[in-house]
N, C-alpha and C. Protein backbone atom coordinates (compact mmCIF):
# COMPACT_ATOMS: atom_id res chain seq x y z
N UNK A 1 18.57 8.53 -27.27
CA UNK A 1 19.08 8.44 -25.92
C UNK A 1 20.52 7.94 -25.99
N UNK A 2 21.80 8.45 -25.33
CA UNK A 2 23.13 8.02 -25.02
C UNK A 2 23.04 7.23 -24.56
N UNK A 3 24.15 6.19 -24.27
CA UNK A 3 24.43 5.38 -23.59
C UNK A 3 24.55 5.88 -22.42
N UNK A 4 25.36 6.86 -21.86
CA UNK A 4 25.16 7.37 -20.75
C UNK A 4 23.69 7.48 -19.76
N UNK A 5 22.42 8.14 -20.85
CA UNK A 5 21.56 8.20 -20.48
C UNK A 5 20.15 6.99 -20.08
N UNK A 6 20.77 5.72 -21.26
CA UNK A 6 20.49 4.49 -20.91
C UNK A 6 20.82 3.88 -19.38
N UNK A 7 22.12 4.13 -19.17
CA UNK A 7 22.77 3.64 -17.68
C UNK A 7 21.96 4.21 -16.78
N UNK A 8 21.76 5.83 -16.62
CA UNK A 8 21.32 6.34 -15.74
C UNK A 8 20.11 5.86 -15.72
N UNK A 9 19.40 5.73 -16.74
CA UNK A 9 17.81 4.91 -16.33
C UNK A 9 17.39 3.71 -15.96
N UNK A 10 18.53 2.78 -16.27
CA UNK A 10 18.70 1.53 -15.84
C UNK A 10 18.62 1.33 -14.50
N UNK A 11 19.44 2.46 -13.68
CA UNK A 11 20.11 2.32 -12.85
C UNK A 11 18.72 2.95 -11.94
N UNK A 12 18.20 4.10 -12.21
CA UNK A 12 17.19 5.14 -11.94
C UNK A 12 15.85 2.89 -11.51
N UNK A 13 15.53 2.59 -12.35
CA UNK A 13 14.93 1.48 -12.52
C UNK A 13 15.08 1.00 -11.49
N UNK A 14 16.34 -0.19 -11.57
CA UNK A 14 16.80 -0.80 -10.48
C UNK A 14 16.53 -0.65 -9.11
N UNK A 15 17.03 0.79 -8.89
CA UNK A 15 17.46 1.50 -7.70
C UNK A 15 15.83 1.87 -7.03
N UNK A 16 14.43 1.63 -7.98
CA UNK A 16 13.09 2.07 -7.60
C UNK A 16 12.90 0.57 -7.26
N UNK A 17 13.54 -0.62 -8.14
CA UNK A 17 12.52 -1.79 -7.74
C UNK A 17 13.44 -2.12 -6.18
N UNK A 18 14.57 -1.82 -6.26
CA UNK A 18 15.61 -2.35 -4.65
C UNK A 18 14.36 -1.41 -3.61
N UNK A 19 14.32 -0.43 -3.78
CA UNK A 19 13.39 0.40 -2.67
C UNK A 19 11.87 -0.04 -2.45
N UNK A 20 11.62 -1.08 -3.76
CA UNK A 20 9.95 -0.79 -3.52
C UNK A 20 10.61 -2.36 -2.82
N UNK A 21 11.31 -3.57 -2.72
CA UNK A 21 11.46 -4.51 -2.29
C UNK A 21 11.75 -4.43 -0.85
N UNK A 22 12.84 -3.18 -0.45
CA UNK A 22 13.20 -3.16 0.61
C UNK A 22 12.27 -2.48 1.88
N UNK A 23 11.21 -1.46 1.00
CA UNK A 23 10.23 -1.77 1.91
C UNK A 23 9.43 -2.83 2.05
N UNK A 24 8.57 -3.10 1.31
CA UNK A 24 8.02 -4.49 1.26
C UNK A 24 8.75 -5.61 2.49
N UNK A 25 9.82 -5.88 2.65
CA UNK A 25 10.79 -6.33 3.13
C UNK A 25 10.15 -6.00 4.67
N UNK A 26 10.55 -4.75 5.02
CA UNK A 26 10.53 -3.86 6.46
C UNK A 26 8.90 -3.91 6.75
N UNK A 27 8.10 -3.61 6.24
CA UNK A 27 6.19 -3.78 6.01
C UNK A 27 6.24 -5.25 6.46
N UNK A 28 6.67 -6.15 5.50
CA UNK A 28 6.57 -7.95 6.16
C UNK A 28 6.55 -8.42 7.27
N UNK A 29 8.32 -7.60 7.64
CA UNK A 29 8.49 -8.18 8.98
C UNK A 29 7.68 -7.90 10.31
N UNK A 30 7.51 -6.55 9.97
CA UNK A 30 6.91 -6.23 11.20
C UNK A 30 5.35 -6.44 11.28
N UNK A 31 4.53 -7.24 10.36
CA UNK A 31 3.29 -7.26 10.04
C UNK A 31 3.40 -8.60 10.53
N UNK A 32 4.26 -9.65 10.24
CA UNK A 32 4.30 -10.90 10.87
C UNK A 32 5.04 -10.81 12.49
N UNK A 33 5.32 -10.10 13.18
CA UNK A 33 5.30 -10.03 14.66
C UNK A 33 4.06 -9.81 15.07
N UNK A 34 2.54 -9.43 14.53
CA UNK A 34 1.58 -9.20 14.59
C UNK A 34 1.25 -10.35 14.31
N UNK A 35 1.44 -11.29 13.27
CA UNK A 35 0.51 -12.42 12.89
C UNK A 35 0.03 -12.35 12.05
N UNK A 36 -0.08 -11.06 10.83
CA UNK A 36 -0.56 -10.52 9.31
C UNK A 36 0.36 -10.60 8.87
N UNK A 37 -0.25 -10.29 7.33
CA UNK A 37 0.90 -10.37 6.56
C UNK A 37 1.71 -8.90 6.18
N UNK A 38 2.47 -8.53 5.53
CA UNK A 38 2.42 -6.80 4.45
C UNK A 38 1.43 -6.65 3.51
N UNK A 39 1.02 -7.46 3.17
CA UNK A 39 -0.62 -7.29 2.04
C UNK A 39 -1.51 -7.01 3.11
N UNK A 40 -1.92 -7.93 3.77
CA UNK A 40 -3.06 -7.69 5.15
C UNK A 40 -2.69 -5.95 5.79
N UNK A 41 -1.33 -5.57 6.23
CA UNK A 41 -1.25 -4.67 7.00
C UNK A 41 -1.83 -3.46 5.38
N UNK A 42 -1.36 -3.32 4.42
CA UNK A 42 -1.77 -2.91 3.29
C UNK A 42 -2.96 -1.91 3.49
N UNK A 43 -3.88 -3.54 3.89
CA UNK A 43 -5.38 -3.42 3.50
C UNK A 43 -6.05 -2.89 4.84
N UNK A 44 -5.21 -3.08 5.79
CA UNK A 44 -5.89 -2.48 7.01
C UNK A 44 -5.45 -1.16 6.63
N UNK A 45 -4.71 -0.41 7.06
CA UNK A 45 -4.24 0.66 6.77
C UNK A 45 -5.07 1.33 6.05
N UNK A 46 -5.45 0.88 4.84
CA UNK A 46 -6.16 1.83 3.80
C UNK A 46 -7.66 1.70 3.97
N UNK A 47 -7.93 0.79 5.04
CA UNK A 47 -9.07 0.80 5.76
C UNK A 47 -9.57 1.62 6.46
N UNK A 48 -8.53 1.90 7.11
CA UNK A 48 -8.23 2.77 8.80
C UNK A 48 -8.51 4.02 7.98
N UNK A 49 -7.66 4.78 6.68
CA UNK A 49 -7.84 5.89 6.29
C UNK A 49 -8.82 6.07 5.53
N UNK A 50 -9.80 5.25 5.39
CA UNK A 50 -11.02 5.36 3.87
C UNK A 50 -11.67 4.60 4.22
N UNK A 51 -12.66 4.31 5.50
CA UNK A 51 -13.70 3.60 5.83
C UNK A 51 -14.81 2.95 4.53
N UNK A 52 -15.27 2.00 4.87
CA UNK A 52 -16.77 2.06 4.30
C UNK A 52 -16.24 1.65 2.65
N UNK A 53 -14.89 1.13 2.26
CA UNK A 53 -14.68 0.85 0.73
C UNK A 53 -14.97 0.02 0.09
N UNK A 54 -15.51 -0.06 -0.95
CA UNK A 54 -15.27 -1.23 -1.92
C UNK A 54 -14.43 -1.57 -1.97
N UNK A 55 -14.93 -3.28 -2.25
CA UNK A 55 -13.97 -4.15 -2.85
C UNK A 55 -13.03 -3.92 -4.17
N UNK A 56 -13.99 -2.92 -5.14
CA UNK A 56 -12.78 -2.19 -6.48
C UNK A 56 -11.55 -1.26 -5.83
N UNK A 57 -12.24 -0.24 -4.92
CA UNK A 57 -11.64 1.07 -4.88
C UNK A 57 -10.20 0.58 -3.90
N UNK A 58 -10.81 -0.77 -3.09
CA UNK A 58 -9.49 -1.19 -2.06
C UNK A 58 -8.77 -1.89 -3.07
N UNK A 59 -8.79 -2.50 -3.95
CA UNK A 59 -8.26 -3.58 -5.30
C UNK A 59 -7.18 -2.31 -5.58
N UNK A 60 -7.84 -0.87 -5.95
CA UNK A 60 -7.12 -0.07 -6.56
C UNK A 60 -6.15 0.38 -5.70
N UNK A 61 -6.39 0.69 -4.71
CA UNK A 61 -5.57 0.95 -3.72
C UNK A 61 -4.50 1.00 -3.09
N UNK A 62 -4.53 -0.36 -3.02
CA UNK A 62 -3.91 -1.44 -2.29
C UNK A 62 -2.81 -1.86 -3.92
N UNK A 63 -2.93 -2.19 -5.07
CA UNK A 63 -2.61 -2.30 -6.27
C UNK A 63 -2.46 -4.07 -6.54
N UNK A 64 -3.72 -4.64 -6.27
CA UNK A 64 -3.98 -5.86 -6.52
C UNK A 64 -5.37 -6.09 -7.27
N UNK A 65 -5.06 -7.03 -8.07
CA UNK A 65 -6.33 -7.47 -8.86
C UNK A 65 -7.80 -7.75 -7.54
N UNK A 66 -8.82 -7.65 -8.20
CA UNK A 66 -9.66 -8.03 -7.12
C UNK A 66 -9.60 -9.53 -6.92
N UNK A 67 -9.34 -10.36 -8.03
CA UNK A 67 -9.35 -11.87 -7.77
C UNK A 67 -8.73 -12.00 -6.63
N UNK A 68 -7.27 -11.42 -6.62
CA UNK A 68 -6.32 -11.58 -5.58
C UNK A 68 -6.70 -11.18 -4.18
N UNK A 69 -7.28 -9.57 -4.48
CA UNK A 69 -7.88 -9.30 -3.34
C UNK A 69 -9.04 -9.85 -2.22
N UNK A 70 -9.74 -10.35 -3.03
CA UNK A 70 -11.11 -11.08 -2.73
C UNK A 70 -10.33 -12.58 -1.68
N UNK A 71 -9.23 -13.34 -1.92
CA UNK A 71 -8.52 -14.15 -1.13
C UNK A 71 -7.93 -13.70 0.34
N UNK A 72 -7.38 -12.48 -0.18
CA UNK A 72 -7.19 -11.60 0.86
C UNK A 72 -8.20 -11.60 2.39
N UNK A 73 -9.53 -10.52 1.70
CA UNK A 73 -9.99 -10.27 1.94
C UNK A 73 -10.81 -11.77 2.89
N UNK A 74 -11.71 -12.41 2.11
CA UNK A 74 -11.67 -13.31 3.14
C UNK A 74 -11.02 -14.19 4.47
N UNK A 75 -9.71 -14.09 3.89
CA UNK A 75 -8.78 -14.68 5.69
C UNK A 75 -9.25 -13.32 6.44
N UNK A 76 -8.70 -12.15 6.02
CA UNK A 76 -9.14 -11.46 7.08
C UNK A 76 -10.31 -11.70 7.42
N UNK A 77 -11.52 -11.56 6.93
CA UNK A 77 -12.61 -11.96 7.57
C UNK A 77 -13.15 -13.25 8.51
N UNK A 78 -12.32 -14.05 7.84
CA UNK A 78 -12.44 -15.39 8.61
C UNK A 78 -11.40 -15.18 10.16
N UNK A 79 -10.58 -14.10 9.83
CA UNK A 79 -9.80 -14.20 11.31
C UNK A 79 -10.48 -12.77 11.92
N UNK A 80 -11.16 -11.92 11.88
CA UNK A 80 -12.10 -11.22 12.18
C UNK A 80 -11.72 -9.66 12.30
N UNK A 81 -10.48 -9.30 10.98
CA UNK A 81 -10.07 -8.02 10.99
C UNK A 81 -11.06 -7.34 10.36
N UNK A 82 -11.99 -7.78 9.36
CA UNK A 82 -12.66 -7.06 8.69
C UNK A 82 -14.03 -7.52 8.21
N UNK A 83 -15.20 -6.77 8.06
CA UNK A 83 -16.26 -7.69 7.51
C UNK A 83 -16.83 -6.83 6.39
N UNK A 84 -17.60 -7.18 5.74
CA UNK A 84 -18.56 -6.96 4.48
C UNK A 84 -20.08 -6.52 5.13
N UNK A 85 -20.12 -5.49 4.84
CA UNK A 85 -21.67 -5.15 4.78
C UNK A 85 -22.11 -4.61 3.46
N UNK A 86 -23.80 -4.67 3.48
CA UNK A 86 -24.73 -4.57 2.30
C UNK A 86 -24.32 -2.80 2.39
N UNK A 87 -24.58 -1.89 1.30
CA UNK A 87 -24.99 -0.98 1.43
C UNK A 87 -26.30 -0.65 1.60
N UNK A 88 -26.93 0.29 2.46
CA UNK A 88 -28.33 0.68 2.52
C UNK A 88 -28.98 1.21 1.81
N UNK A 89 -28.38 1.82 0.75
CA UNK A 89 -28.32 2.83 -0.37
C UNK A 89 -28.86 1.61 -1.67
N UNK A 90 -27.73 0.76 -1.85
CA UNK A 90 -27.74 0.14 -3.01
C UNK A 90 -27.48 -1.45 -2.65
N UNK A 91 -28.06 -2.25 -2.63
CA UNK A 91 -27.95 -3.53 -1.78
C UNK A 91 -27.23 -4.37 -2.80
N UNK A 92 -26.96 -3.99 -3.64
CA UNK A 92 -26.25 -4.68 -4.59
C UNK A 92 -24.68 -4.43 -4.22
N UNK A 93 -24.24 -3.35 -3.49
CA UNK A 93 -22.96 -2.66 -3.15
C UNK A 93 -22.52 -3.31 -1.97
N UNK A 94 -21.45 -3.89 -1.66
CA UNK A 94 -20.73 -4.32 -0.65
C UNK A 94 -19.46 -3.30 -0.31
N UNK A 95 -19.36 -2.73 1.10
CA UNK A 95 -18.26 -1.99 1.55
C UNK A 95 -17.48 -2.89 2.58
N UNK A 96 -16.87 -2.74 2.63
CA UNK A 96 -15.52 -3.78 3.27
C UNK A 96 -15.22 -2.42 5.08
N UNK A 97 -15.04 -3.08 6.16
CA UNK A 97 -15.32 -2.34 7.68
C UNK A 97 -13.59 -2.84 8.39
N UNK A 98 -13.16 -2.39 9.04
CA UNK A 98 -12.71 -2.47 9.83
C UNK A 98 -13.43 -3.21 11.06
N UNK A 99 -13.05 -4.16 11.64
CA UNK A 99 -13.78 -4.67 12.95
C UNK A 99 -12.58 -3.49 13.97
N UNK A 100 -13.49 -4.24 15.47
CA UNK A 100 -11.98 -3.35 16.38
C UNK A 100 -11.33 -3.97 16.60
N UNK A 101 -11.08 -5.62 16.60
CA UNK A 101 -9.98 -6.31 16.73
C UNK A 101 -9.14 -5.66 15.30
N UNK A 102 -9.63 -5.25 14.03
CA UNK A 102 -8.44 -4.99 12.65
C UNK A 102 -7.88 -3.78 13.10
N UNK A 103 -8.88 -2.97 13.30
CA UNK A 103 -8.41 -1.68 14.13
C UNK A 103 -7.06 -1.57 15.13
N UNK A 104 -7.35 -1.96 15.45
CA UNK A 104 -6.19 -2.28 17.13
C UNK A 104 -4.66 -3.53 16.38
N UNK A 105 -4.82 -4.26 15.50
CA UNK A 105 -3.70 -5.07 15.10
C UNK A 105 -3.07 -3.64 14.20
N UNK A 106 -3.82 -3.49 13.41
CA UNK A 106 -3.61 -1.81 12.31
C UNK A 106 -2.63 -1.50 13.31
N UNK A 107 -3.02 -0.65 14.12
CA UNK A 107 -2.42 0.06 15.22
C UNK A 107 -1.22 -0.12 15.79
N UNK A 108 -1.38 -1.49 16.11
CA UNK A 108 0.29 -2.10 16.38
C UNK A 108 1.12 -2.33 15.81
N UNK A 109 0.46 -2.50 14.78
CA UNK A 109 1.46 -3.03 13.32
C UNK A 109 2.45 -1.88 13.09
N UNK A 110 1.64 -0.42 12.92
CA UNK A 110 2.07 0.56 12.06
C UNK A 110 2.88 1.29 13.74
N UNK A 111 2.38 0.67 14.52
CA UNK A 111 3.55 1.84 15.29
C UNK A 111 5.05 1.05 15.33
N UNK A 112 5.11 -0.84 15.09
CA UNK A 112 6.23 -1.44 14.64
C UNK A 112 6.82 -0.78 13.29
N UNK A 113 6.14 -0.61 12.68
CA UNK A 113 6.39 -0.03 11.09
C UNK A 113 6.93 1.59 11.07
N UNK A 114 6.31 1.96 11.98
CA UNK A 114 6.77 3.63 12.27
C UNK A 114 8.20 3.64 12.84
N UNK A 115 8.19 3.06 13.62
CA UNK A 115 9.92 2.80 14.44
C UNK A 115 10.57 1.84 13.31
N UNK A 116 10.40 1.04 12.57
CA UNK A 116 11.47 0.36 11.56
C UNK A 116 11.72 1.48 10.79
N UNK A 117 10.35 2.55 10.24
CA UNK A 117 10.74 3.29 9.34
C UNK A 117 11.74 4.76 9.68
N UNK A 118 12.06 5.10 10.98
CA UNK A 118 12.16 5.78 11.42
C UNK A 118 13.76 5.81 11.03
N UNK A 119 14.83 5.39 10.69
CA UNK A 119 15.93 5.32 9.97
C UNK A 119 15.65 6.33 8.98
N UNK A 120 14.47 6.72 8.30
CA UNK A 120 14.48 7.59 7.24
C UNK A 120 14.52 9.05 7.73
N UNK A 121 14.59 9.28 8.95
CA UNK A 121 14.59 10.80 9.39
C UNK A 121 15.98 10.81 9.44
N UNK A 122 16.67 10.05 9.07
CA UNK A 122 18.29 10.25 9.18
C UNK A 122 18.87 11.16 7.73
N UNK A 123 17.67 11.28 6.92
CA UNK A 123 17.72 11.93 5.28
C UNK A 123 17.04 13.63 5.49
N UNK A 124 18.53 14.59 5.41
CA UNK A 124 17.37 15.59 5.70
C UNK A 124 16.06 15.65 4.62
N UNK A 125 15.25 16.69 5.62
CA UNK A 125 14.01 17.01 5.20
C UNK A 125 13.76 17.43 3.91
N UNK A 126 14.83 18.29 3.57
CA UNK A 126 14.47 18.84 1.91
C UNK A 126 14.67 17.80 0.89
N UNK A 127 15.83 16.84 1.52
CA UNK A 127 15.98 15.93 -0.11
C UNK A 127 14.73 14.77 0.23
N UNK A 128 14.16 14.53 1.20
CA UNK A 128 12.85 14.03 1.26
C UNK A 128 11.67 13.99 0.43
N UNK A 129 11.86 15.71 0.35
CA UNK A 129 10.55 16.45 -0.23
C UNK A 129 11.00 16.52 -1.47
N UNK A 130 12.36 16.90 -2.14
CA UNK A 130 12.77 16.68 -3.06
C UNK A 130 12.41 15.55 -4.24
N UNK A 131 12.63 14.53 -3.18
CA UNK A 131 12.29 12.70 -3.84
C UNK A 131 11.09 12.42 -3.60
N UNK A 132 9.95 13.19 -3.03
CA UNK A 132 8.82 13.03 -3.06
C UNK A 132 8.19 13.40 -4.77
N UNK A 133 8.91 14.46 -4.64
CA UNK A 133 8.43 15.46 -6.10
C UNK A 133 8.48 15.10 -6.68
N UNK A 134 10.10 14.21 -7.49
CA UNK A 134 10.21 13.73 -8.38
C UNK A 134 9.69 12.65 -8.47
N UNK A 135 9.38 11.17 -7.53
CA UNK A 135 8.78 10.52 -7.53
C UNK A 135 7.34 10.16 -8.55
N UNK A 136 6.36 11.86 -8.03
CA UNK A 136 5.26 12.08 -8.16
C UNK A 136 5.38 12.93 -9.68
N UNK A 137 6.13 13.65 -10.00
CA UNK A 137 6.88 13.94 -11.62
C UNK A 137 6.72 12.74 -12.76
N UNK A 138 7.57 11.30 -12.00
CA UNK A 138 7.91 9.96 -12.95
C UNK A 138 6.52 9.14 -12.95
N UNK A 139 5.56 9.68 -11.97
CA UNK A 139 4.46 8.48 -11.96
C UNK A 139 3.50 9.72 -12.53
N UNK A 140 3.34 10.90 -13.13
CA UNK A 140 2.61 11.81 -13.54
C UNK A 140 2.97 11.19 -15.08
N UNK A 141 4.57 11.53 -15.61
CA UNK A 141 4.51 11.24 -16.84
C UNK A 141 3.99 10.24 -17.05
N UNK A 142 4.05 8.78 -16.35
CA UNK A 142 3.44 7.50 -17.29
C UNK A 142 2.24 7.62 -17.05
N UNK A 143 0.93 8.15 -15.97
CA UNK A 143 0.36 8.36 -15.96
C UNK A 143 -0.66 8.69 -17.12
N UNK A 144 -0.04 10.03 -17.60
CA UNK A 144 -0.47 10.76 -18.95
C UNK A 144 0.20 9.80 -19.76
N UNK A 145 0.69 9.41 -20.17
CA UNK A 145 1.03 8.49 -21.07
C UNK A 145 0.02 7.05 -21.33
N UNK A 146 0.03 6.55 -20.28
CA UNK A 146 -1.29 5.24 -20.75
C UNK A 146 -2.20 6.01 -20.35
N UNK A 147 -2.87 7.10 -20.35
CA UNK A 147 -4.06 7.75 -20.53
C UNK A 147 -3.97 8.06 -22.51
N UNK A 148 -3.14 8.53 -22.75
CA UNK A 148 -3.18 8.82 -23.99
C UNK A 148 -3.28 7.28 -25.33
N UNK A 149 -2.88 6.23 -24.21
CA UNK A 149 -2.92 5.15 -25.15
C UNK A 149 -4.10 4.75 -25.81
């Protein structure tokens, strides 16, 4: 690799952790005008789209250890966004619910989050889809890569 090509990846680096911060950032704020956090809004969200989950599959999800998650997971429950039921199937299986109070904060949260994010329609559409691709290109290669490890 050039030096040239070192810079550009450095920079390629950087320029992914400033974006994954600066959302994080924009997710926070508007999750605490709600009274949640950006982890909480996270976990609702991926609630809202994938009912009925485990505690692993939301861990994976969401991209937190379950230890971590499991902390999580209880405030919400203790503040009544979400609860735990048995499965009927396998009683050993716990799926994690949306209540309708999590439902309805979800809701508000993400339409604050939709209007913060809404600055991004200022990028036309193709280089969007563009940086989607490649995105999904850079997380394919490492992908296959610690698969092969």
């Amino acid at each position: 690799m050039c030096l040239e090509q070192g810079s550009q990846l450095h920079e390629l680096v950087q320029g992914f952790r400033e974006l994954k911060r600066t959302f994080h950032q924009v997710v926070s704020k508007q999750a605490e005008k709600m009274g949640i956090t950006g982890i909480q809004f996270y976990v609702l969200a991926a609630l809202r789209e994938q009912p009925e989950m485990s505690m692993s599959d939301l861990a994976e999800r969401v991209h937190l250890g379950n230890s971590t998650l499991s902390g999580v997971i209880d405030r919400m429950e203790k503040a009544g966004y979400v609860e735990r039921k048995r499965s009927e199937l396998d009683r050993r299986t716990v799926t994690l619910h949306l209540t309708d109070k999590g439902r309805e904060i979800e809701r508000q949260t993400n339409l604050l989050y939709q209007k913060a994010m809404g600055r991004i329609s200022e990028i036309p559409q193709e280089e969007i889809t563009q940086l989607i691709r490649t995105f999904r290109s850079i997380i394919n290669l490492f992908e296959t890569e610690k698969e092969g490890e």
